[in-house]
Protein backbone atom coordinates (compact mmCIF):
# COMPACT_ATOMS: atom_id res chain seq x y z
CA UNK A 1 0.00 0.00 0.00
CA UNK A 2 1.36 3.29 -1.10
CA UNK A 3 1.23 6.54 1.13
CA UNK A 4 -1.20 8.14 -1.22
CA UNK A 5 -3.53 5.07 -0.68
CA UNK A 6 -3.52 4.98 2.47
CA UNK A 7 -5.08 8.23 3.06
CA UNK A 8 -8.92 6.14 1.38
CA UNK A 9 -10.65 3.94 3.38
CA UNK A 10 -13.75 1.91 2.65
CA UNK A 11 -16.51 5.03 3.72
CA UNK A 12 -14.50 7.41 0.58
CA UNK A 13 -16.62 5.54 -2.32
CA UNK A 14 -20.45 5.50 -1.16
CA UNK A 15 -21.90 8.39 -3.63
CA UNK A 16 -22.52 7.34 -7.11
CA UNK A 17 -19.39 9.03 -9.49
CA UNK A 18 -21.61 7.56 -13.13
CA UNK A 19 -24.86 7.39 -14.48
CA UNK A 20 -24.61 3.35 -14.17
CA UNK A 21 -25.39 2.01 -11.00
CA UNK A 22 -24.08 -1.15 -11.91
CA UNK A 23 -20.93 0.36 -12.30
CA UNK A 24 -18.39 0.04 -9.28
CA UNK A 25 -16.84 4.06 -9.07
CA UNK A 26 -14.30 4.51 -11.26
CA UNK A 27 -12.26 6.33 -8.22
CA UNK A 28 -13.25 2.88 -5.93
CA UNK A 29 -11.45 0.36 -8.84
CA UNK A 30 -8.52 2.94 -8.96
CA UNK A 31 -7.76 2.81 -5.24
CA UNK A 32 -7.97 -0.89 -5.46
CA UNK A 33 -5.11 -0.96 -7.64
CA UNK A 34 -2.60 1.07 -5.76
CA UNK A 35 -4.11 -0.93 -2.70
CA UNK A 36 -3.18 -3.91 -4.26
CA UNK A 37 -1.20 -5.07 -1.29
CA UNK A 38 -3.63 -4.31 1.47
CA UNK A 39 -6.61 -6.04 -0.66
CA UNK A 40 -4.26 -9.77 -0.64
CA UNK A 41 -4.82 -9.86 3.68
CA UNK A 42 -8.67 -9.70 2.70
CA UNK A 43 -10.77 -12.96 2.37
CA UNK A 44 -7.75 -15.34 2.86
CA UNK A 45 -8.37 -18.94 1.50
CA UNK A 46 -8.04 -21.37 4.33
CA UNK A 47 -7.05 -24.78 2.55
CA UNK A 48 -8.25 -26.93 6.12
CA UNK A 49 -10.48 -26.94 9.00
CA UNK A 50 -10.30 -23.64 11.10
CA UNK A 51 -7.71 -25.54 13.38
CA UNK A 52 -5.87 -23.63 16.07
CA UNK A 53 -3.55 -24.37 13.60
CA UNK A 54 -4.02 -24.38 10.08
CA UNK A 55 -2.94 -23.99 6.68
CA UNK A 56 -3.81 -20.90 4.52
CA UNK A 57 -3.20 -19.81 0.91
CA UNK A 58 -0.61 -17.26 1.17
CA UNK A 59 0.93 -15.32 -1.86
CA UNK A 60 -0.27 -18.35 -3.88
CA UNK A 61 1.41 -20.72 -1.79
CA UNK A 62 -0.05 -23.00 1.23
CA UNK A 63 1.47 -21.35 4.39
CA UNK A 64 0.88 -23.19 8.31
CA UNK A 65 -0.42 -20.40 10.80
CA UNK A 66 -1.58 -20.32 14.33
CA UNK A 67 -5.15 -19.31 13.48
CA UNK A 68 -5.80 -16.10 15.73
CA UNK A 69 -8.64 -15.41 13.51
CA UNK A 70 -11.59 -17.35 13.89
CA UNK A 71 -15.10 -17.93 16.14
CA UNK A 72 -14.47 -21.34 16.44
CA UNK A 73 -14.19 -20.72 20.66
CA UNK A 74 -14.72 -23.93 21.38
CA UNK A 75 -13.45 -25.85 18.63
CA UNK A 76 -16.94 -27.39 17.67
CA UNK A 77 -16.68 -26.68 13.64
CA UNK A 78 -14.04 -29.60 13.77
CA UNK A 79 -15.02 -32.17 16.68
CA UNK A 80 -15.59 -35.62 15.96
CA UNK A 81 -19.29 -35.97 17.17
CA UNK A 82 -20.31 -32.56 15.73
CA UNK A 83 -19.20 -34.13 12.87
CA UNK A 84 -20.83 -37.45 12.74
CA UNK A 85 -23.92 -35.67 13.58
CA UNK A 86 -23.75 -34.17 10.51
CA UNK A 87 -23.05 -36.57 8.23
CA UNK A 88 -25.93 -38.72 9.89
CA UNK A 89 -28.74 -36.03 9.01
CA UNK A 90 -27.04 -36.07 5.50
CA UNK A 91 -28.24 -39.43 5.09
CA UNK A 92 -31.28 -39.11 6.37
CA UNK A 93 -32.63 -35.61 5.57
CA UNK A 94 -30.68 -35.01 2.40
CA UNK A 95 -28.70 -31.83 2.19
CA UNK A 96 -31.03 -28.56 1.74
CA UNK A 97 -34.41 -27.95 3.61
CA UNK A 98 -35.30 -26.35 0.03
CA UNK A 99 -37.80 -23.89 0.74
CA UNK A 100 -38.53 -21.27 3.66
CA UNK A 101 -39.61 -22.58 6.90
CA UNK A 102 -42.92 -20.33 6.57
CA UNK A 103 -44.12 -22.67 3.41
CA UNK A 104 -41.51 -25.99 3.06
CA UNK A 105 -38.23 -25.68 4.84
CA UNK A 106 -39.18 -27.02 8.22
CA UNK A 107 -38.33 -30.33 9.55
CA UNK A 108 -38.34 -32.54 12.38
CA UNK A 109 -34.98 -31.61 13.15
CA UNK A 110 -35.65 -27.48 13.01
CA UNK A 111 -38.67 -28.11 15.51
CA UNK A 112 -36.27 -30.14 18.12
CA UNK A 113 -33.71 -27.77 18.00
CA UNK A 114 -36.14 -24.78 18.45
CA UNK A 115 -37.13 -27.09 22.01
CA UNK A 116 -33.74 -27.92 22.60
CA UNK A 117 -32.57 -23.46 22.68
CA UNK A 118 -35.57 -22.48 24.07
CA UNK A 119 -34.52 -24.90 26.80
CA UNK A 120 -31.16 -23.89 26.97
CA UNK A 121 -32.23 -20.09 26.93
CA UNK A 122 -34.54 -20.76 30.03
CA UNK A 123 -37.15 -18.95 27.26
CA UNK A 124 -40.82 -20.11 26.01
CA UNK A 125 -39.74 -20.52 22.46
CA UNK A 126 -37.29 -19.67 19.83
CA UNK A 127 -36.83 -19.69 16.09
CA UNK A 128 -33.81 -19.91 13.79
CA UNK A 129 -32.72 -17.90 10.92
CA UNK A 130 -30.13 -18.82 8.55
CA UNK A 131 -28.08 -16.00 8.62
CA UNK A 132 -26.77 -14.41 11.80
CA UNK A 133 -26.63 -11.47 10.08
CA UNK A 134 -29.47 -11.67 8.92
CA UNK A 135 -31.34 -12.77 12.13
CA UNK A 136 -30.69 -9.87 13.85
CA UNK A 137 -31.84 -7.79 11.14
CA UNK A 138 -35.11 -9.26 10.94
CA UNK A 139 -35.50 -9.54 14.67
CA UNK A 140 -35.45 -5.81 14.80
CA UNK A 141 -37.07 -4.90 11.82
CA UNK A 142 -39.90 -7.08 12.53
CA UNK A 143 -40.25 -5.74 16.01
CA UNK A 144 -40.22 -1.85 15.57
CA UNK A 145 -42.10 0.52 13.87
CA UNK A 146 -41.99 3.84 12.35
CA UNK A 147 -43.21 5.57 15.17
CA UNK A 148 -40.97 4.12 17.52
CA UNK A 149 -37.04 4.70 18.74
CA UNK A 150 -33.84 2.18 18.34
CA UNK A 151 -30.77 3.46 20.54
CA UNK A 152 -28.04 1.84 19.81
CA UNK A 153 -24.57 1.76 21.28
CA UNK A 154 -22.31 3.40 18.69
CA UNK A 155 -20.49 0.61 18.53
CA UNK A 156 -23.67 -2.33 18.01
CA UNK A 157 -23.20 -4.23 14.80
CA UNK A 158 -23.82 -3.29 11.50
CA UNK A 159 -26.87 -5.77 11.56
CA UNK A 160 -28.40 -3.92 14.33
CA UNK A 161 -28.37 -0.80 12.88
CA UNK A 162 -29.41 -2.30 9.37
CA UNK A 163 -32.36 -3.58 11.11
CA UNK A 164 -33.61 -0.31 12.68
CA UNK A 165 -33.03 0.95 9.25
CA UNK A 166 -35.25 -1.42 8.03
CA UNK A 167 -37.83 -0.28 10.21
CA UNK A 168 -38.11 2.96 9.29
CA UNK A 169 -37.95 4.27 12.82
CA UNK A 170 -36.37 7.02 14.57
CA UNK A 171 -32.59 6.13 15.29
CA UNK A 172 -30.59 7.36 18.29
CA UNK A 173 -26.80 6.34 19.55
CA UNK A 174 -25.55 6.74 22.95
CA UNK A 175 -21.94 6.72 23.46
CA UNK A 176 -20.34 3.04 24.29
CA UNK A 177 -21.57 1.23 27.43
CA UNK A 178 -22.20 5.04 29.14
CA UNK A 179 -25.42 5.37 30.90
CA UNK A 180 -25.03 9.29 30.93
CA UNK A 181 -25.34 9.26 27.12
CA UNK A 182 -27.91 6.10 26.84
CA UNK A 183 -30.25 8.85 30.11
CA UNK A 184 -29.63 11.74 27.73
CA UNK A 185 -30.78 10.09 24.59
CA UNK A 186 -33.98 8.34 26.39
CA UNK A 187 -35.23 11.25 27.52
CA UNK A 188 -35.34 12.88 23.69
CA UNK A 189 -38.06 10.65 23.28
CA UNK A 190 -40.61 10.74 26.29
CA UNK A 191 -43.82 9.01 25.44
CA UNK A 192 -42.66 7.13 22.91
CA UNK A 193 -41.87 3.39 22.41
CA UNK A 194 -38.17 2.54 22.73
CA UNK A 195 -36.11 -0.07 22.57
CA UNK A 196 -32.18 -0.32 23.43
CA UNK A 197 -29.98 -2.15 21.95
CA UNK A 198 -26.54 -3.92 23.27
CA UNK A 199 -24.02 -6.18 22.85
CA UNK A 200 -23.12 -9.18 25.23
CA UNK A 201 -19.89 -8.93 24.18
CA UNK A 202 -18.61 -6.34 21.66
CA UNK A 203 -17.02 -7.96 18.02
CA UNK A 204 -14.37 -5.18 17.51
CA UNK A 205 -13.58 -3.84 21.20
CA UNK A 206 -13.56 -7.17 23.21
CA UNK A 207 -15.61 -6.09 25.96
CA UNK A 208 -18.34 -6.57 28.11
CA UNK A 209 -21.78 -4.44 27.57
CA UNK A 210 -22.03 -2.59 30.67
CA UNK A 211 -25.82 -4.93 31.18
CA UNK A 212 -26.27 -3.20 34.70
CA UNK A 213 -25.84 0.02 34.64
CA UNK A 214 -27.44 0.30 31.27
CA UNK A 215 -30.77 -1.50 31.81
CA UNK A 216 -30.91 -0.01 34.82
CA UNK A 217 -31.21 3.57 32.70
CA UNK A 218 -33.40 2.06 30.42
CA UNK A 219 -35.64 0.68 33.24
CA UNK A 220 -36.23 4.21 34.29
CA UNK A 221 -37.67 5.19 31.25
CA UNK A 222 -39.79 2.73 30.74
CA UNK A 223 -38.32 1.38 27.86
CA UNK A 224 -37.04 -2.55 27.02
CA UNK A 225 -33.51 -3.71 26.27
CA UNK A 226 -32.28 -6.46 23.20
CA UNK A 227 -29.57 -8.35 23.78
CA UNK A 228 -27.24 -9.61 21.12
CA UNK A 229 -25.03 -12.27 22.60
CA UNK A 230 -23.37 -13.48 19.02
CA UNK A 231 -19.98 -13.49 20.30
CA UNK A 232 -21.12 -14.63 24.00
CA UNK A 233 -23.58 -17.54 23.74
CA UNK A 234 -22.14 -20.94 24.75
CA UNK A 235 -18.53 -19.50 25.29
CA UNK A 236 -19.77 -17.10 28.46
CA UNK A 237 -21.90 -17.93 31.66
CA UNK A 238 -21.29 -20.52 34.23
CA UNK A 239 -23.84 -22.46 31.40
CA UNK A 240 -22.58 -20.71 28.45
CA UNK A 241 -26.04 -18.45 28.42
CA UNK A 242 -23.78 -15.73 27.76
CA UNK A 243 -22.73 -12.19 29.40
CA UNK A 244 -26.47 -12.09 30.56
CA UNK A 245 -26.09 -14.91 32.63
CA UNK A 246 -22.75 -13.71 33.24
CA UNK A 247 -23.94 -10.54 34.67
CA UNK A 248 -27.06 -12.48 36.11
CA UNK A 249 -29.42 -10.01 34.10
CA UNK A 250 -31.31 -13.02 32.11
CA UNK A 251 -34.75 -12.14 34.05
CA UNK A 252 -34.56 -8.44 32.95
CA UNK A 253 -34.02 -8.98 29.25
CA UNK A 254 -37.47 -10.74 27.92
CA UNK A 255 -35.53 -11.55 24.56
CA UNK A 256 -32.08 -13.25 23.69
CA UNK A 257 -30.27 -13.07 20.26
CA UNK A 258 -27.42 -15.55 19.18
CA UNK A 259 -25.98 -16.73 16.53
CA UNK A 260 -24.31 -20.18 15.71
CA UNK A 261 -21.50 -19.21 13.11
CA UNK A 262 -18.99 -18.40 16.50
CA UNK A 263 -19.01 -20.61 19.58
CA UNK A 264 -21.93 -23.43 17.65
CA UNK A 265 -19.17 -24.01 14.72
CA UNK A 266 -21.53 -23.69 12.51
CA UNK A 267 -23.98 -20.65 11.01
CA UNK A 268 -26.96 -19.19 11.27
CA UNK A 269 -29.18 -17.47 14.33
CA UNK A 270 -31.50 -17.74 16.62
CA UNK A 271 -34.44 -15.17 18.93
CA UNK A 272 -35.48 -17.29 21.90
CA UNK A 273 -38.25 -15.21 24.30
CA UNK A 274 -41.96 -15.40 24.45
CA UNK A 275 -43.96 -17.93 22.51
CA UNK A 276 -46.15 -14.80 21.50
CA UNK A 277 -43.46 -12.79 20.29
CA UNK A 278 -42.34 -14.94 18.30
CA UNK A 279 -45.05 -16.21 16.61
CA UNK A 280 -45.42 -12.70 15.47
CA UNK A 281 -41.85 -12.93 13.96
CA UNK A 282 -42.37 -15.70 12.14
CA UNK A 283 -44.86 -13.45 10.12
CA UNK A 284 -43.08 -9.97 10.29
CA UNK A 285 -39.33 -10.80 10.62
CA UNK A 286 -38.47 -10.95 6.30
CA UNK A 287 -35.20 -12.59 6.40
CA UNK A 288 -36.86 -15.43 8.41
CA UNK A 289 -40.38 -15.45 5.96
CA UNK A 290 -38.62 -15.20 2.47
CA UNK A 291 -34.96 -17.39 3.70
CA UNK A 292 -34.40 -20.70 2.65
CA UNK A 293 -34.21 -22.66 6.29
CA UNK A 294 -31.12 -23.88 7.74
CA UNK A 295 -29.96 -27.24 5.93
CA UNK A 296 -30.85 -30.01 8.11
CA UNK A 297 -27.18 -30.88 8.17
CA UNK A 298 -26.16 -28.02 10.28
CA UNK A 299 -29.55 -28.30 12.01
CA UNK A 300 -28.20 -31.36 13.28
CA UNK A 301 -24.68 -30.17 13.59
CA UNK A 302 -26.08 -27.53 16.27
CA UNK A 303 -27.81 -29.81 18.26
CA UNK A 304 -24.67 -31.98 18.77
CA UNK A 305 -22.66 -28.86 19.45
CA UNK A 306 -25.34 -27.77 21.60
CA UNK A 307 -24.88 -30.96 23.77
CA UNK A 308 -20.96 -30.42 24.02
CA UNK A 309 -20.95 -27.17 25.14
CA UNK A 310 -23.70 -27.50 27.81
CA UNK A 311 -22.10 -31.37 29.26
CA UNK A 312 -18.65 -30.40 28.88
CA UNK A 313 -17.86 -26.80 31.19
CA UNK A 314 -13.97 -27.49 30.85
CA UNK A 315 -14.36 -25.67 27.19
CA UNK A 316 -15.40 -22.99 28.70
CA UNK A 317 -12.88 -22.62 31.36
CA UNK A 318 -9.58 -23.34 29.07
CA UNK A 319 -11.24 -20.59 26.41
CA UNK A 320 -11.11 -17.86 29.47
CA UNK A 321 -7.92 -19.04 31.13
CA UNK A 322 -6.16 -19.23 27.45
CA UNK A 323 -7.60 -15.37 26.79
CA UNK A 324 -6.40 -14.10 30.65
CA UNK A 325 -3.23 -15.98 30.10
CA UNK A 326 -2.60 -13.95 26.21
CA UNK A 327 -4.22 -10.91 27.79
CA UNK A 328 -1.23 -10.93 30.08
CA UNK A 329 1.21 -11.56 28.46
CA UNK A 330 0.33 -8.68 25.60
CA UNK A 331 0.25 -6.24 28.60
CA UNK A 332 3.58 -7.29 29.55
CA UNK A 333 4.67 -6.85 25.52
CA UNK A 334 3.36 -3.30 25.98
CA UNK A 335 0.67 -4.18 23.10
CA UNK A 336 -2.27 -2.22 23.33
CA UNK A 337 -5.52 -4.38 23.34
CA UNK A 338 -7.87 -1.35 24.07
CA UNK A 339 -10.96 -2.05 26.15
CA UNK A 340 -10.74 -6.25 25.85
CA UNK A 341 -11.55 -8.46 28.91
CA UNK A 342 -12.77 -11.50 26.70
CA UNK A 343 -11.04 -14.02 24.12
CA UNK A 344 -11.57 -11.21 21.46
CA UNK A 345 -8.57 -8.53 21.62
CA UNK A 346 -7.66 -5.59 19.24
CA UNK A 347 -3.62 -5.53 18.59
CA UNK A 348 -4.20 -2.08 18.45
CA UNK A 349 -1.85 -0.03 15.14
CA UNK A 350 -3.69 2.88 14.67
CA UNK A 351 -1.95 3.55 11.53
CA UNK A 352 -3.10 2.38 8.52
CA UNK A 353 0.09 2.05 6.35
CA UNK A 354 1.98 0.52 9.21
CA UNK A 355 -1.09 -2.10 9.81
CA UNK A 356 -0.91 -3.72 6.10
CA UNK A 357 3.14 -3.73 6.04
CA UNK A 358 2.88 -5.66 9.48
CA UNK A 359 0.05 -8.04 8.08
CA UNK A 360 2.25 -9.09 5.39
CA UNK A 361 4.65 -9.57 7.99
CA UNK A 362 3.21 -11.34 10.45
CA UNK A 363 1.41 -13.80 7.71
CA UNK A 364 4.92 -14.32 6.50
CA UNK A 365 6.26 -15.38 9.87
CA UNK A 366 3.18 -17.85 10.38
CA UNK A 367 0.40 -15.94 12.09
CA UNK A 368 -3.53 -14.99 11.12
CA UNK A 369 -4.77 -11.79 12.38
CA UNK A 370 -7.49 -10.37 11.23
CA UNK A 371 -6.78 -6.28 9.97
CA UNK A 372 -9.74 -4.05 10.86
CA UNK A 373 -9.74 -0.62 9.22
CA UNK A 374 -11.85 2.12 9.33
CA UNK A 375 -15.32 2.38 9.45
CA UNK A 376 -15.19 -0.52 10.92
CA UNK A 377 -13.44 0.60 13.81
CA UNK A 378 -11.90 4.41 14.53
CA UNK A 379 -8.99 5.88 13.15
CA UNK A 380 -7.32 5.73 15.94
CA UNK A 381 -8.17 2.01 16.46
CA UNK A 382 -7.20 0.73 13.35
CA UNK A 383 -5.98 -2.85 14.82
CA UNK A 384 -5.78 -6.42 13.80
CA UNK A 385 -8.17 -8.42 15.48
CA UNK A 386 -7.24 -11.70 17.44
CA UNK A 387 -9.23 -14.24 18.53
CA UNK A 388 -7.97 -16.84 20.98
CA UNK A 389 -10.02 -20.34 21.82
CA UNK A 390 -10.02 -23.11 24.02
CA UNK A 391 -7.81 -25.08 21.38
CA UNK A 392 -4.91 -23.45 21.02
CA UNK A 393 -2.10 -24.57 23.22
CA UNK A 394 0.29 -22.98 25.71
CA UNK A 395 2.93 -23.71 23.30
CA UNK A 396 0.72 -22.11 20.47
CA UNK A 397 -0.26 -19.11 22.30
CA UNK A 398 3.63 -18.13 23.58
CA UNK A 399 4.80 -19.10 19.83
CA UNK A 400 2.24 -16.39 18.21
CA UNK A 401 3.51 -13.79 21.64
CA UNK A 402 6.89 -14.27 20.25
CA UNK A 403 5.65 -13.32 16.38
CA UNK A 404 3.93 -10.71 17.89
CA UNK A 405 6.92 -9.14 19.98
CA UNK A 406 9.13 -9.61 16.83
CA UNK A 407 6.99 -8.05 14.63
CA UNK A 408 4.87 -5.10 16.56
CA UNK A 409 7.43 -3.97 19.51
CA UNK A 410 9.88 -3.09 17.42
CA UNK A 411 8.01 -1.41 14.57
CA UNK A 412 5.97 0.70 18.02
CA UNK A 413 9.51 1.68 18.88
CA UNK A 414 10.27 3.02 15.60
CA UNK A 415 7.67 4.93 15.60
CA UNK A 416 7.32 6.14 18.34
């Protein structure tokens, strides 16, 4: 990436530059070109299973990593029995549910696992969607109305905000996990319905939702709190319920959001809350109505990682003492990790330029990061994102410190 690239990001080549819009802007393909370099650390073919180790196609050639980049928390995308699970509804159920579950796409194996979450959630009911994404975007489209307010935490997922979009309603953000801001931006809208919106545990920053503190704000104005516990559910909570359960706030938050693409192994979503609520999603919630369902192979796939992660608590606890353990020893490397508590930590650059070069680098040397630009995160938090699970090693964890002290210390010295 050249200096003169580096000064675009992603948010420079939204308005339409041509009378086509089918066209990409011209200025858009241009930058692509001189950002030739940065563009290669962008969907990265992984030639194996999303190991703790792995192998990835690097500069056209297969290069080992330790795999800091992926959801798999608990290592369910690869176990045996999540597996076999899988291959057994592929015999019996065939591979695609082949049609919505409103008109075709529901089986056997969609109702039991809709029992078996709604059971785990300590909830009436619960339906799955076969995007995460997508999930939460019809969960909150299909829930609010024009007349009514979304505040969001200005840093909730893209999917959140797409789904308030989709509503057509008013839109407020409060500033991250602050109660001051969430009281201020409550009391814009006395009288009318409202409905705040948080994060279990926050994809880009690595932290907690502030749950008390903020429902408590939100219980004094009368309005109701949605949790998204994507990057919490299974892998957080004595029973892997997530930072609700965590925070022992389950009883104050009358719906749960998750997603099965991250701890599960798998993909896909789920709402679990009142039987009545949902029944009125399954009407009003679009991604869910006009979606093809969930192949009954993952279906099945779920269930068995479902089973794991509730019978088996050890994931859990090697998952947390493997992210304390790395959160340590970055602190003692001097590498900022920002706000992170969890198993999700920002290696934080906050220099563009310096961020690809390093990518490169650190790729080279045999480690996956994830880079995160801007808008995705600040411009000051321009960072590569690693995940840690409860697979990876000791050995794996101090080999990818060492990487990381070879490659970032030094380059934060010279420019400092």
């Amino acid at each position: 990436m050249n200096h003169e690239s580096s000064k675009f990001n992603l948010s420079n080549f939204l308005a339409g530059e041509t009378s086509d819009p089918l066209q990409a802007p011209p200025s858009f393909t241009a930058w692509l070109q001189t950002a030739a370099s940065a563009v290669q650390l962008y969907e990265p073919e992984l030639l194996a299973s999303p190991d703790a180790r792995t192998t990835i196609n690097y500069a056209n050639e297969p290069r080992s990593v330790i795999n800091l980049c992926s959801y798999n928390y608990l290592g369910l995308a690869n176990h045996p029995s999540v597996i076999a699970a899988a291959q057994e509804a592929l015999r019996t159920h065939g591979l695609g549910a082949c049609g919505s579950p409103t008109l075709s796409g529901m089986s056997d194996l969609h109702r039991e696992l809709e029992r078996r979450i709604a059971d785990f959630a300590g909830r009436e009911d619960a339906m799955l969607f076969n995007s995460g994404f997508g999930g939460a975007l019809g969960t909150i489209s299909g829930l609010l109305r024009k007349n009514d307010v979304a505040v969001l935490d200005n840093r909730s997922h893209l999917s959140l905000r797409d789904g308030a979009t989709l509503s057509r309603c008013r839109m407020e953000k409060f500033e991250h996990n602050n109660p001051i801001s969430l009281d201020a931006a409550l009391d814009r809208h006395r009288g009318q319905r409202k409905l705040v919106i948080v994060e279990g545990i926050y994809s880009m920053d690595g932290d907690f939702g502030n749950l008390h503190e903020l429902i408590d704000v939100a219980d004094a104005h009368d309005a109701r709190v949605f949790i998204d516990e994507a990057h919490s559910i299974l892998a957080t909570g004595e029973h892997g319920r997530g930072a609700a359960e965590h925070f022992d706030v389950e009883e104050r938050l009358p719906l749960v959001y998750g997603t099965f693409s991250k701890a599960f192994g798998a993909l896909g979503g789920f709402v679990a809350g009142p039987r009545d609520t949902l029944e009125y999603l399954r009407f009003y919630a679009h991604p869910y109505v006009y979606s093809c369902a969930l192949p009954p192979v993952v279906i099945a796939a779920i269930m068995k990682a479902l089973e794991i992660g509730t019978t088996q608590p050890q994931l859990r606890k090697q998952l947390w003492e493997n992210a304390d353990y790395f959160h340590a020893q970055l602190r003692k490397l001097g590498i900022d990790t920002g706000r992170s508590t969890t198993y999700i930590m920002p290696l934080i650059i906050g220099d563009r330029e310096r961020m690809y070069r390093l990518g490169h680098e650190l790729r080279r040397k045999g480690l996956w990061v994830a880079p995160v630009d801007y808008p995705a995160v600040p411009n000051d938090g321009i960072c590569f994102r690693a995940c840690v699970t409860a697979k990876h090693t000791r050995a794996d964890l101090d080999e990818a410190l060492n990487i990381l002290e070879d490659t970032l210390v030094p380059a934060a010295l010279q420019n400092a």
